[in-house]
C-alpha atoms as a PDB file:
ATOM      1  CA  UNK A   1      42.552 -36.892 -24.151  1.00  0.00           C
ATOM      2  CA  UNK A   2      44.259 -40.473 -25.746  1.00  0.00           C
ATOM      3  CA  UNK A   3      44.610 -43.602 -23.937  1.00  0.00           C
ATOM      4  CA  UNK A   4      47.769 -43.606 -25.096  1.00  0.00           C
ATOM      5  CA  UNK A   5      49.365 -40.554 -23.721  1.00  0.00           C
ATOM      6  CA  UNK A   6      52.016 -41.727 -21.254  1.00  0.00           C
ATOM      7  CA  UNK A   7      51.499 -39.682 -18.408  1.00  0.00           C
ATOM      8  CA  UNK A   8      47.719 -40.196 -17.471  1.00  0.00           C
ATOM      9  CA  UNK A   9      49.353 -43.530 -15.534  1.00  0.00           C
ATOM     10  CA  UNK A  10      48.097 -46.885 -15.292  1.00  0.00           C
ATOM     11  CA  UNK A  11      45.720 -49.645 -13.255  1.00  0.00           C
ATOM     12  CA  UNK A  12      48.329 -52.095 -11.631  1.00  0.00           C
ATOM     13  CA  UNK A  13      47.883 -55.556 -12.342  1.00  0.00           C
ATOM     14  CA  UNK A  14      46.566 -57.526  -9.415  1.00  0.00           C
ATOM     15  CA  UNK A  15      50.505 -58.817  -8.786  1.00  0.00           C
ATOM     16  CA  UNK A  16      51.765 -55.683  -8.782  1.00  0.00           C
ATOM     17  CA  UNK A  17      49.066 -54.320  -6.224  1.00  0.00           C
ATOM     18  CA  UNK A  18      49.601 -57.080  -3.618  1.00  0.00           C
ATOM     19  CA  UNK A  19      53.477 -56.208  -4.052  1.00  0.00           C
ATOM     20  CA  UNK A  20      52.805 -52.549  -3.412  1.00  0.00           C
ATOM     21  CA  UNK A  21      50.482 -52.624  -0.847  1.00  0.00           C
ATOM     22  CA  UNK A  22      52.289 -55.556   1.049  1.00  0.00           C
ATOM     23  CA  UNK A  23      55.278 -53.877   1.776  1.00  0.00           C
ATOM     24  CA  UNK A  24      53.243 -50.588   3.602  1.00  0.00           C
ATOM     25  CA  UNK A  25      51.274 -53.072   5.960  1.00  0.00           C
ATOM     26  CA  UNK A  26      48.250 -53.025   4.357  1.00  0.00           C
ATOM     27  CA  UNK A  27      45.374 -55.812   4.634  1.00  0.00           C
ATOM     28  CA  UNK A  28      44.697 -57.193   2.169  1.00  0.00           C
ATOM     29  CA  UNK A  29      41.577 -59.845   2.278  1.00  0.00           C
ATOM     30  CA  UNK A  30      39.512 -61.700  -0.277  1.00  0.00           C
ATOM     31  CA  UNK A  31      35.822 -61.561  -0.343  1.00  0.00           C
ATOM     32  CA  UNK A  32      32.968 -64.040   1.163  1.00  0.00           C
ATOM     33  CA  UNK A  33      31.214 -66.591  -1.138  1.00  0.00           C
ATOM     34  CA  UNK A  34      28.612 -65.104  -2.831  1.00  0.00           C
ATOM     35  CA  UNK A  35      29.438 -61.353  -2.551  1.00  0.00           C
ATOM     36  CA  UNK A  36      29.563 -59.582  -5.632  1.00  0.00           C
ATOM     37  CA  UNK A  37      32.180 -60.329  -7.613  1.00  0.00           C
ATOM     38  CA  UNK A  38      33.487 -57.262  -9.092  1.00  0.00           C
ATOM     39  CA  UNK A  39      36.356 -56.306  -6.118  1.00  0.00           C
ATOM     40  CA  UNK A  40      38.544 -59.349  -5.440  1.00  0.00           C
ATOM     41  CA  UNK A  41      40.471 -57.630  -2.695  1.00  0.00           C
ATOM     42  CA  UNK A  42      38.973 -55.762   0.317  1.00  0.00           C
ATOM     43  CA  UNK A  43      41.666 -53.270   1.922  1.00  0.00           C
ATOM     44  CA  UNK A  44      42.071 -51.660   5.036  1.00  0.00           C
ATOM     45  CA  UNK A  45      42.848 -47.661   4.504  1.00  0.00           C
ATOM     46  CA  UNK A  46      43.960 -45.599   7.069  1.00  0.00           C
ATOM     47  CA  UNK A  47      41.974 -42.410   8.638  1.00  0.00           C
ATOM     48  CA  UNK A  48      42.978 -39.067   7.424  1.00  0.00           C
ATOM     49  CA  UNK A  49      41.605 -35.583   8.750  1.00  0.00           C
ATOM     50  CA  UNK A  50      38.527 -34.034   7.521  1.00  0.00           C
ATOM     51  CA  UNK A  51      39.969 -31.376   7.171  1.00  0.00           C
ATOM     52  CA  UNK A  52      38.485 -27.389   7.786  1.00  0.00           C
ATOM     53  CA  UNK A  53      36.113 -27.664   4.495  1.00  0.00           C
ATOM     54  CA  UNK A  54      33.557 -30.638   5.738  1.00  0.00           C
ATOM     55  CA  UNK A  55      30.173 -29.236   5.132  1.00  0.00           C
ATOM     56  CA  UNK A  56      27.214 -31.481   5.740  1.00  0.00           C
ATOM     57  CA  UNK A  57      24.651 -30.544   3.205  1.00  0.00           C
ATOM     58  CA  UNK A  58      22.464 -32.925   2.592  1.00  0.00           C
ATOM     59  CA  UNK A  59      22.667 -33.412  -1.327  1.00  0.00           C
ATOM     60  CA  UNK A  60      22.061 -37.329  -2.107  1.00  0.00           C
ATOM     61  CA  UNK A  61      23.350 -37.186  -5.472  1.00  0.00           C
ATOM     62  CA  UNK A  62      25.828 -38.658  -7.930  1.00  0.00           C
ATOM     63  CA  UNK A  63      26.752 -36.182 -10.057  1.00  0.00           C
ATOM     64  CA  UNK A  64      28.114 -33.324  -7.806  1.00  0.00           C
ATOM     65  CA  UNK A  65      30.097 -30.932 -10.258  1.00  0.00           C
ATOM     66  CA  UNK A  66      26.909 -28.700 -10.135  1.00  0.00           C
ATOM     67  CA  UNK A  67      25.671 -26.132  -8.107  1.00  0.00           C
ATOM     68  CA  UNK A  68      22.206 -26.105  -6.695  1.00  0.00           C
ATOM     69  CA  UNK A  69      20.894 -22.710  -7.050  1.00  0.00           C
ATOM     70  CA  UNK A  70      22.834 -21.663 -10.410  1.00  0.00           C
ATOM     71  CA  UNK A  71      22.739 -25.376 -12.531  1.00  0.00           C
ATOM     72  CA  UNK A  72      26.387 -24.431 -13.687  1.00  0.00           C
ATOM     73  CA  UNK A  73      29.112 -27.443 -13.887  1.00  0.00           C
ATOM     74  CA  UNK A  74      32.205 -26.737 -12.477  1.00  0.00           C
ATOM     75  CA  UNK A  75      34.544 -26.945 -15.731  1.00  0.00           C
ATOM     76  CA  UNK A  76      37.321 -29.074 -15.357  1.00  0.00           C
ATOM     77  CA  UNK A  77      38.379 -32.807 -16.349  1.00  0.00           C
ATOM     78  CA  UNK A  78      35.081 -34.866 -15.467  1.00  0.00           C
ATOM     79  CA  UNK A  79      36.561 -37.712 -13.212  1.00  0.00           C
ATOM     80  CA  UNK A  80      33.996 -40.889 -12.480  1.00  0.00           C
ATOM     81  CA  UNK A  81      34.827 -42.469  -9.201  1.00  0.00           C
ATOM     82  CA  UNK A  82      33.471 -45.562  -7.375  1.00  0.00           C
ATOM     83  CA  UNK A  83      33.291 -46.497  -4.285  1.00  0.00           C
ATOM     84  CA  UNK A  84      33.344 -50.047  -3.201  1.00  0.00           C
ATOM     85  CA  UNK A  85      33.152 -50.518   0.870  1.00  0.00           C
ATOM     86  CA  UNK A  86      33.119 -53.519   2.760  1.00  0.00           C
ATOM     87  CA  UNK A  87      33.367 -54.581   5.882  1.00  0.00           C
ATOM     88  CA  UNK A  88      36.457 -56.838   7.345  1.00  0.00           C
ATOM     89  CA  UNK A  89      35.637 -59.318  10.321  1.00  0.00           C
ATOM     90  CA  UNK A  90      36.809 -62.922  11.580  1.00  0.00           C
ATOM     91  CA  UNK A  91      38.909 -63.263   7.967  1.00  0.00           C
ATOM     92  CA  UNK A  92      35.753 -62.247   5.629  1.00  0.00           C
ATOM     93  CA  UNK A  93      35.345 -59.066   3.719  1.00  0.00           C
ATOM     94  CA  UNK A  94      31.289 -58.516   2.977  1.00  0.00           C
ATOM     95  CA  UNK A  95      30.085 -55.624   1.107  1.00  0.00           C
ATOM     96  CA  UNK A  96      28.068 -53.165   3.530  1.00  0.00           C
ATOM     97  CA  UNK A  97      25.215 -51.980   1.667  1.00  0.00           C
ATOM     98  CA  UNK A  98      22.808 -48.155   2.633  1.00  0.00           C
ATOM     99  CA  UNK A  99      26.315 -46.612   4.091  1.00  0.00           C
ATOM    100  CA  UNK A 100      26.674 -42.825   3.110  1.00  0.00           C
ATOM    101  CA  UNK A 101      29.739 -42.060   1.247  1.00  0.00           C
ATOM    102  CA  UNK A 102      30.153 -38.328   1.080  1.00  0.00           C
ATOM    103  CA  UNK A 103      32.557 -36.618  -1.243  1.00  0.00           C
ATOM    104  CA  UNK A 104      34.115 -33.005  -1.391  1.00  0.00           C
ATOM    105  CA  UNK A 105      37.121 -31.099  -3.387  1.00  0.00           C
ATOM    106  CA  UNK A 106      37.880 -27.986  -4.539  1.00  0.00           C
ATOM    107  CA  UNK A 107      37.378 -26.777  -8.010  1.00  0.00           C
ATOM    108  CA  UNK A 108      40.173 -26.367 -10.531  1.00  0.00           C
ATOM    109  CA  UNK A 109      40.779 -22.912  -8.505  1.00  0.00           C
ATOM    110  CA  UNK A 110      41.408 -24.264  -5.334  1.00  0.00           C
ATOM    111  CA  UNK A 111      38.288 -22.958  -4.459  1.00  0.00           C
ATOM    112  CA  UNK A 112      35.654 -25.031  -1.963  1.00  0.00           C
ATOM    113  CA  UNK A 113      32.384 -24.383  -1.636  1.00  0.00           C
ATOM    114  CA  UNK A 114      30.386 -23.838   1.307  1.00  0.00           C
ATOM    115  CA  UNK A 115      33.066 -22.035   3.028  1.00  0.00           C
ATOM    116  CA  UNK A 116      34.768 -18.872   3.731  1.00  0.00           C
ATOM    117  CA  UNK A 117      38.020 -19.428   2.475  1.00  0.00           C
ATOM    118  CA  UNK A 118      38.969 -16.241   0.735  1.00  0.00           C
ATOM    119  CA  UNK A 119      36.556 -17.003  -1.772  1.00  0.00           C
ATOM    120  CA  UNK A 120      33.460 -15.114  -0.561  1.00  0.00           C
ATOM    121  CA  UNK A 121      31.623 -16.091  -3.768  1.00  0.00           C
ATOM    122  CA  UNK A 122      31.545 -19.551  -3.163  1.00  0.00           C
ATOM    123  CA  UNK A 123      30.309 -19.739   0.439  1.00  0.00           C
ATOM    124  CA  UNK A 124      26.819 -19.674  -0.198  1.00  0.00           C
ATOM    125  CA  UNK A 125      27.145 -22.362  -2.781  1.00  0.00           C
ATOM    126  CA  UNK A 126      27.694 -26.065  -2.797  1.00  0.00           C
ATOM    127  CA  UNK A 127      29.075 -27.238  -5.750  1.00  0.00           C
ATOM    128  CA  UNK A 128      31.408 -30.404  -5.751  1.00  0.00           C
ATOM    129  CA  UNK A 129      29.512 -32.297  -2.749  1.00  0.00           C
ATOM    130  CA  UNK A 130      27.451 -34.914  -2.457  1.00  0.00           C
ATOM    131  CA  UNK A 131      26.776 -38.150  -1.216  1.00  0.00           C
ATOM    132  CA  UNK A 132      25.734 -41.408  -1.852  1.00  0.00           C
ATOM    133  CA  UNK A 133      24.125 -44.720   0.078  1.00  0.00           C
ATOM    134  CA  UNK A 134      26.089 -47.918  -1.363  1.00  0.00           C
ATOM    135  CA  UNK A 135      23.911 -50.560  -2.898  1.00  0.00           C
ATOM    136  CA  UNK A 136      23.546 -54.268  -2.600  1.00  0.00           C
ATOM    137  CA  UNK A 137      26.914 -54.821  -3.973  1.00  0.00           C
ATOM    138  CA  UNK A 138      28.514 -52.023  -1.674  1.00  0.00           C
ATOM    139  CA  UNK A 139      28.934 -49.332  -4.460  1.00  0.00           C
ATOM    140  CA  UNK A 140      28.533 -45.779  -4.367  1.00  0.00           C
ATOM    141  CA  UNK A 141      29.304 -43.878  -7.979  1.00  0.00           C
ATOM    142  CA  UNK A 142      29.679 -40.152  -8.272  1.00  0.00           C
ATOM    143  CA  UNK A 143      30.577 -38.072 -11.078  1.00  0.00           C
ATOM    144  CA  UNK A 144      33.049 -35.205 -10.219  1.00  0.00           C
ATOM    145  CA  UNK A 145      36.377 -33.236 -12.043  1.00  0.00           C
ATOM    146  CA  UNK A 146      39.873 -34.100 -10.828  1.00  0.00           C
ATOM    147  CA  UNK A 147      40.548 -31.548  -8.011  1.00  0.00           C
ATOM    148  CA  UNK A 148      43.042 -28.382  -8.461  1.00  0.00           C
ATOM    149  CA  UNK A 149      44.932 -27.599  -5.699  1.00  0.00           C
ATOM    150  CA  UNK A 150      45.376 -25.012  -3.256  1.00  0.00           C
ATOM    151  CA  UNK A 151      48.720 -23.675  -1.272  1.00  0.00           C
ATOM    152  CA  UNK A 152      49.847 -25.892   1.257  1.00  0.00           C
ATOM    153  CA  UNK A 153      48.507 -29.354  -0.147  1.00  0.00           C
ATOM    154  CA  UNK A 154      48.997 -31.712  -2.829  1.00  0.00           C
ATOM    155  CA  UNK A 155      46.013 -32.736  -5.003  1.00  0.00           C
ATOM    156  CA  UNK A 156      43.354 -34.530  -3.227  1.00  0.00           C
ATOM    157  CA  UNK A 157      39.694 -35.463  -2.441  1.00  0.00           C
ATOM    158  CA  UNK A 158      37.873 -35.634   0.897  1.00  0.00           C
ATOM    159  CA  UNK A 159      35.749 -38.709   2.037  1.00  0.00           C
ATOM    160  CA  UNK A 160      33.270 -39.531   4.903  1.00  0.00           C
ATOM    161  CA  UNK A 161      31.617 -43.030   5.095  1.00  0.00           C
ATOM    162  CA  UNK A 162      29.176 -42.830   7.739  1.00  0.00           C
ATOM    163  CA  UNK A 163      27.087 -46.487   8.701  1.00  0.00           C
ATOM    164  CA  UNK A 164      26.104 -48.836  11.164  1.00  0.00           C
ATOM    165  CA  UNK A 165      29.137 -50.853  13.623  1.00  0.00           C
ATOM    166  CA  UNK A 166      28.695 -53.297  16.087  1.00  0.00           C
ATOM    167  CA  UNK A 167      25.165 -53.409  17.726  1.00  0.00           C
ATOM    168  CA  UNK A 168      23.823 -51.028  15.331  1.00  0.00           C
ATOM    169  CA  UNK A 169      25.914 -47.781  16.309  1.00  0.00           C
ATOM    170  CA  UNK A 170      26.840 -45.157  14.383  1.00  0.00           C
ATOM    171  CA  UNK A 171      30.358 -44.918  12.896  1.00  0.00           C
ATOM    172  CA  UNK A 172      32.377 -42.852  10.483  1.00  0.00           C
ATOM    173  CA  UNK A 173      35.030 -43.511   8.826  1.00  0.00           C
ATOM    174  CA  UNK A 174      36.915 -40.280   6.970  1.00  0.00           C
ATOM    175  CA  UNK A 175      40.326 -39.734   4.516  1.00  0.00           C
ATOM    176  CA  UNK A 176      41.617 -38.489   1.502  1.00  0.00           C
ATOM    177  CA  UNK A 177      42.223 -39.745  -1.995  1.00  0.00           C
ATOM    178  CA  UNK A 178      45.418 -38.601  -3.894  1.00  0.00           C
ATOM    179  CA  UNK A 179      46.654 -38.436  -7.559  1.00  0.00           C
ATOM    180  CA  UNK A 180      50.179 -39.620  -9.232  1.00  0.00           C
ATOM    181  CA  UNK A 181      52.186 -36.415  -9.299  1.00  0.00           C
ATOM    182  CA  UNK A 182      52.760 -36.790 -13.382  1.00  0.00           C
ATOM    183  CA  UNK A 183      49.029 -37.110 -14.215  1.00  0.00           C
ATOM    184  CA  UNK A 184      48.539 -34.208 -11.744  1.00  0.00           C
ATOM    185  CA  UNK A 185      51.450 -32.027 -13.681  1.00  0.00           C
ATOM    186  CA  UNK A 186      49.670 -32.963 -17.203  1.00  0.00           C
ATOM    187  CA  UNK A 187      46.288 -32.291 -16.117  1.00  0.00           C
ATOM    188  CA  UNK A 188      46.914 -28.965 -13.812  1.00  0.00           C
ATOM    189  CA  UNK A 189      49.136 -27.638 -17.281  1.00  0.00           C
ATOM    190  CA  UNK A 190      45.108 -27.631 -18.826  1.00  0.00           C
ATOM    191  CA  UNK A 191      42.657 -25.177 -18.730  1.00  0.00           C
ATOM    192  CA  UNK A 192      41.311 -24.036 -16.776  1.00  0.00           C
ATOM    193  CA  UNK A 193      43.480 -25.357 -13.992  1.00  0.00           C
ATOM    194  CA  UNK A 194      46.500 -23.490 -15.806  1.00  0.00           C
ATOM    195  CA  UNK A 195      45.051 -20.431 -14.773  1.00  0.00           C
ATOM    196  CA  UNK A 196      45.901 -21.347 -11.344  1.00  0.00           C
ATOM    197  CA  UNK A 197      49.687 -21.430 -12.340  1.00  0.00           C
ATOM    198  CA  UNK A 198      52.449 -23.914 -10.917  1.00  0.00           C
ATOM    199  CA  UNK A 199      50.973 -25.480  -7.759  1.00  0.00           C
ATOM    200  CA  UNK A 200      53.145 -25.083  -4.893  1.00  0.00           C
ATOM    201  CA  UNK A 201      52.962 -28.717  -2.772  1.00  0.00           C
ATOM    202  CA  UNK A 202      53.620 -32.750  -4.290  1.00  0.00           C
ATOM    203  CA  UNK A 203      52.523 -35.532  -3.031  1.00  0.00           C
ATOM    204  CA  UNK A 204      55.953 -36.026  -0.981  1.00  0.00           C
ATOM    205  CA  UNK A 205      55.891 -31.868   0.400  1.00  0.00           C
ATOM    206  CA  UNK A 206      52.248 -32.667   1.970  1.00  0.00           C
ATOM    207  CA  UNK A 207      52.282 -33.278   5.762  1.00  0.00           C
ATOM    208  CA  UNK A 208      48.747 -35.457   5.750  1.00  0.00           C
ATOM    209  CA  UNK A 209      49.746 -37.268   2.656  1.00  0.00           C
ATOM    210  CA  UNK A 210      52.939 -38.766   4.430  1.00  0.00           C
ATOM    211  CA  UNK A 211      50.592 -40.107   7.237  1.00  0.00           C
ATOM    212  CA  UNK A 212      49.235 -42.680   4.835  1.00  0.00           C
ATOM    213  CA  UNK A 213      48.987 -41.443   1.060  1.00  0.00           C
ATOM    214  CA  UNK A 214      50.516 -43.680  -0.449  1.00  0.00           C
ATOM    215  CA  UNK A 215      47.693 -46.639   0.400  1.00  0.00           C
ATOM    216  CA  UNK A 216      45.292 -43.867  -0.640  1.00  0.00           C
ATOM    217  CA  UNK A 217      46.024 -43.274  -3.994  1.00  0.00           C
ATOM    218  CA  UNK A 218      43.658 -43.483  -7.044  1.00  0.00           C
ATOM    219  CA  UNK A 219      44.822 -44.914 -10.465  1.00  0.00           C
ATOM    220  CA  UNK A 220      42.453 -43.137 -13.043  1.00  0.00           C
ATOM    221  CA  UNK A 221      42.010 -44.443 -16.470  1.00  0.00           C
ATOM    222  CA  UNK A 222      41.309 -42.538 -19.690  1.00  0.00           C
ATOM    223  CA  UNK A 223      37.775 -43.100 -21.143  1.00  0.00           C
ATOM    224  CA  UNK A 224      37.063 -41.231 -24.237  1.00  0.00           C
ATOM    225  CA  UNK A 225      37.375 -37.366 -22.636  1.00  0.00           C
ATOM    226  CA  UNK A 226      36.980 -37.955 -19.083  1.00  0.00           C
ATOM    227  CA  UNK A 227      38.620 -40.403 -16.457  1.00  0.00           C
ATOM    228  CA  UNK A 228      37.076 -43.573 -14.223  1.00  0.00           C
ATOM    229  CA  UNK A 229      38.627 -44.682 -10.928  1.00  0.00           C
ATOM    230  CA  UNK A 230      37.636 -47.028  -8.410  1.00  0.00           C
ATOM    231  CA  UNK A 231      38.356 -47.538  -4.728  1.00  0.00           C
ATOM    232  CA  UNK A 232      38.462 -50.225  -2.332  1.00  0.00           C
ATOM    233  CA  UNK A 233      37.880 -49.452   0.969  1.00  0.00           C
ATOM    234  CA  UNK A 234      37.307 -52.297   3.913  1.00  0.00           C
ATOM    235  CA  UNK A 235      35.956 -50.868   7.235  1.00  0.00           C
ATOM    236  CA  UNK A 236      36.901 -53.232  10.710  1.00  0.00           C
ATOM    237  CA  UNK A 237      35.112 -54.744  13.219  1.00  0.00           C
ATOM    238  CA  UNK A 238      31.724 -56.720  12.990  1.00  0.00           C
ATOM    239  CA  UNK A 239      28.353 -55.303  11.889  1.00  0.00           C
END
């Protein structure tokens, strides 16, 4: 894979963000003094289902392309996501540090893990989950593969961020991440994905990605063979 290839997209400038996300309603809010300095903008997401595949298993880890029991990587292109939550209140955006940010897909068959989904195989497995607890600076890091896609959705990921609210209760907050449709047709015309054949659902054809999809999508970058993506996400309400 070549940095220069066209279709694997690009990171908007910080201009070009603000204009995006402006016109959907999205907040957009700059950090407190002495936070970290790596986000400058802390975003409010919106919810998205959980969806039928959620399985709670346990695995604090950051790469989560393996499978317990077997060792074997999932083949497919090796995707490095971060996580960067925060929390919005009274005009400040802080980074929450010790939240649990659980993440799930597919594999480049379509096929979750965990699950009885027609893929018998794979229930008794738990490949591509995970979680992690954000550090100081609010970041949780997990090496994965860029999802394939099963009928009746677009390409996505699942994510869970479980921590503390207001007087020390328990919240979750849960959604989806999606994928330009381009860099989805060049990677998903790859092995193994190929083997899959044409996937039947885009972005626009999904039902959940209309209800907010477009203020949850990812811009990958190329790095050498693989591709890095980041995420903002800014929980409400005090701590």
């Amino acid at each position: 894979m070549h940095s220069e290839h066209p279709s694997w997209g690009r990171v908007l400038s910080r201009r070009e963000a603000l204009s995006l996300l402006g016109g959907a309603g999205v907040m957009l809010l700059t950090r407190s003094p002495g936070a970290p300095a790596q986000p400058l903008d802390c975003i409010a997401r919106p919810q998205q289902t959980k969806g039928p595949f959620f399985v709670d298993t346990g695995l604090e880890r950051s790469d989560i392309r393996s499978d317990p029991t077997t060792g074997n990587l999932e083949p497919g292109v090796p995707l490095s996501l971060t996580f960067i939550v925060s929390r919005l209140d009274a005009g400040t955006c802080r980074p929450i540090s010790g939240a649990h940010v659980e993440l799930w897909q597919c594999n480049a068959r379509g096929v979750y893990s965990g699950v009885r989904d027609g893929a018998s195989d794979a229930a008794a497995r738990k490949f591509l989950r995970g979680y992690q607890r954000t550090d100081a600076g609010g970041l949780a890091r997990f090496t994965t593969i860029y999802p394939g896609w099963y009928p009746g959705r677009t390409v996505h990921l699942h994510f869970m961020v479980r921590s503390l609210g207001s007087r020390s209760q328990p919240e979750a907050f849960t959604s989806q991440l999606y994928f330009d449709d381009a860099l989805s047709d060049t990677i998903l015309a790859t092995a193994p994905y190929a083997e899959r054949g044409r996937r039947s659902v885009r972005n626009a054809g999904d039902g959940i990605y209309r209800r907010g999809g477009s203020q949850l999508m990812l811009a990958p970058r190329p790095t050498g063979k693989e591709l890095e993506a980041s995420f903002n996400i800014g929980l409400q309400g005090a701590s």
